[in-house]
C-alpha atoms as a PDB file:
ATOM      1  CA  UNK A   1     121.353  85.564 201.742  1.00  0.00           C
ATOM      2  CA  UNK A   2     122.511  89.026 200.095  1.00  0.00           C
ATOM      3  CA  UNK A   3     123.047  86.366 196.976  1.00  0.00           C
ATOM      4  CA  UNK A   4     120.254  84.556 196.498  1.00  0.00           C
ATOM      5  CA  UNK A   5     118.168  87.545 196.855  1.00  0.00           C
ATOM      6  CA  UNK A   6     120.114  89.064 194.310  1.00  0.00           C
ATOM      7  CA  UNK A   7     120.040  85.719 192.180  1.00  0.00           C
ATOM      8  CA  UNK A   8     116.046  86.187 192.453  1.00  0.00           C
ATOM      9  CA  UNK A   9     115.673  89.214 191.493  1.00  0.00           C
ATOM     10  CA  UNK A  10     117.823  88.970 188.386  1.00  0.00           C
ATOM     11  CA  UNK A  11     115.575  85.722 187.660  1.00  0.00           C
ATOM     12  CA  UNK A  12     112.316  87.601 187.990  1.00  0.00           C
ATOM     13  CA  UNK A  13     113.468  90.466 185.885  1.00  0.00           C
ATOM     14  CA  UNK A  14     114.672  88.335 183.043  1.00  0.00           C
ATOM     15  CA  UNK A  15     111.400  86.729 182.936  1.00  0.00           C
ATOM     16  CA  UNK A  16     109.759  89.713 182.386  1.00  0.00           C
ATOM     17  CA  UNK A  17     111.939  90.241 179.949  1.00  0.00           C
ATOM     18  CA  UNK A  18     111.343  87.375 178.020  1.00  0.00           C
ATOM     19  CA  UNK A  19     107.322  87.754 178.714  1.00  0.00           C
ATOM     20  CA  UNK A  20     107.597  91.177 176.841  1.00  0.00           C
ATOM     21  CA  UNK A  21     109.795  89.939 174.319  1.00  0.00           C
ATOM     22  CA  UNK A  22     107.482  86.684 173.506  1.00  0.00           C
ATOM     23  CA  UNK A  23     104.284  89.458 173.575  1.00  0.00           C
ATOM     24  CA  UNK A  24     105.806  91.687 171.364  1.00  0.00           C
ATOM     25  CA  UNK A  25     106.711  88.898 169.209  1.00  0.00           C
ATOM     26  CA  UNK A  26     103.386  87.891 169.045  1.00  0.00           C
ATOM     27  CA  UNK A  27     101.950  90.811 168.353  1.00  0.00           C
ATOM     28  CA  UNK A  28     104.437  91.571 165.376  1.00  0.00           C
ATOM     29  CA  UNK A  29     103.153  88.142 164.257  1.00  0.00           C
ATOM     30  CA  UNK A  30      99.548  89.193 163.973  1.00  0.00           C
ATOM     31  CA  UNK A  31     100.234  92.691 162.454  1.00  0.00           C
ATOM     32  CA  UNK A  32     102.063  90.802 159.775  1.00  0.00           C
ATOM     33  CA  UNK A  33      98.883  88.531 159.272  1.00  0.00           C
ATOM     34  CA  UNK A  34      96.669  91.684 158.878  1.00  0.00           C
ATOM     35  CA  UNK A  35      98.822  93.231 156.367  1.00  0.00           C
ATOM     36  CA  UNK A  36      99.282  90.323 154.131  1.00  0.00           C
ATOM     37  CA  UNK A  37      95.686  89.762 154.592  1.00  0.00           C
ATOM     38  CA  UNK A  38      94.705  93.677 153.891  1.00  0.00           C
ATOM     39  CA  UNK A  39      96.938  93.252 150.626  1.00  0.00           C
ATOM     40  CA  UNK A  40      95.024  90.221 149.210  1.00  0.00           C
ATOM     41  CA  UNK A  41      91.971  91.943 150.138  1.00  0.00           C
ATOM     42  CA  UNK A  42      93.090  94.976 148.245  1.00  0.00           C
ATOM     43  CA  UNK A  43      93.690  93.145 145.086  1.00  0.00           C
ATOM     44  CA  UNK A  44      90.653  91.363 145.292  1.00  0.00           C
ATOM     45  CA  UNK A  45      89.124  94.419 145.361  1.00  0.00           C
ATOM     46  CA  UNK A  46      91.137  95.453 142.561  1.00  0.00           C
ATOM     47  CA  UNK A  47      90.414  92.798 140.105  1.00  0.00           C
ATOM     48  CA  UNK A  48      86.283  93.707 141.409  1.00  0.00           C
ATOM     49  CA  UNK A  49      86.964  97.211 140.193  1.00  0.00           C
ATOM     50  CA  UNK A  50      88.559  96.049 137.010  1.00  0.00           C
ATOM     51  CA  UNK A  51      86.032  93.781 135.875  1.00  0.00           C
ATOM     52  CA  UNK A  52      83.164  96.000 136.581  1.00  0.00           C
ATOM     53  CA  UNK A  53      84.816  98.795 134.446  1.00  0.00           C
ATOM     54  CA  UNK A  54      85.227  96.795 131.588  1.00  0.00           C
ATOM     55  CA  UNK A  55      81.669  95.340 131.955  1.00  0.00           C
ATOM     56  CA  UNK A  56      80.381  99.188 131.973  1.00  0.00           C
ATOM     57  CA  UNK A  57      82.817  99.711 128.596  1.00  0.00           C
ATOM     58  CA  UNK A  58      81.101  96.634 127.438  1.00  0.00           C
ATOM     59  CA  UNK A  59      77.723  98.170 128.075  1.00  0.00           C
ATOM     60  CA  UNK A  60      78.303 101.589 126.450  1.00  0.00           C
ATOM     61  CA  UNK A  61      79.841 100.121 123.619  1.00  0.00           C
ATOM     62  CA  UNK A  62      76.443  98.024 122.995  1.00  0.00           C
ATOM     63  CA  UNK A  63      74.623 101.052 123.411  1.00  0.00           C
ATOM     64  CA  UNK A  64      76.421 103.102 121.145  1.00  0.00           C
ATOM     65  CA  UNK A  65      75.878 100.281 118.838  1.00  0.00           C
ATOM     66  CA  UNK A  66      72.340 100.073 119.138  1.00  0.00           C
ATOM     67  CA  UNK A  67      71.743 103.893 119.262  1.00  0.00           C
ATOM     68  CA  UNK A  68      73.848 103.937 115.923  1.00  0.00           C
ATOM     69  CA  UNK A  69      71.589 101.250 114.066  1.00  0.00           C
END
């Protein structure tokens, strides 16, 4: 009896184990998700930032041009 109780116990707590370990897991899984997303997002925003500066260059040059005529 002293056994199987034992036996149970051991079996419960190993399941726990392996309920924590599969959560964890999972969560590790998602955080990785979020950062890869958070990078693409972050050069998206990058490119953005890029574009628009060289459009405002673009602008100032035209204006210089046209204040110069």
């Amino acid at each position: 009896m002293k056994r199987i109780f034992v036996f149970l116990a051991a079996a419960v707590l190993a399941g726990c184990g392996v309920e924590t370990a599969t959560t964890a897991a999972t969560a590790a899984a998602a955080k990785k998700q979020e950062i890869e997303q958070g990078k693409k997002t972050m050069e998206q925003m990058n490119e953005r930032i890029g574009q628009a500066m060289s459009q405002a260059q673009d602008r100032l040059q035209q204006s210089d041009e046209s204040a110069g005529k």
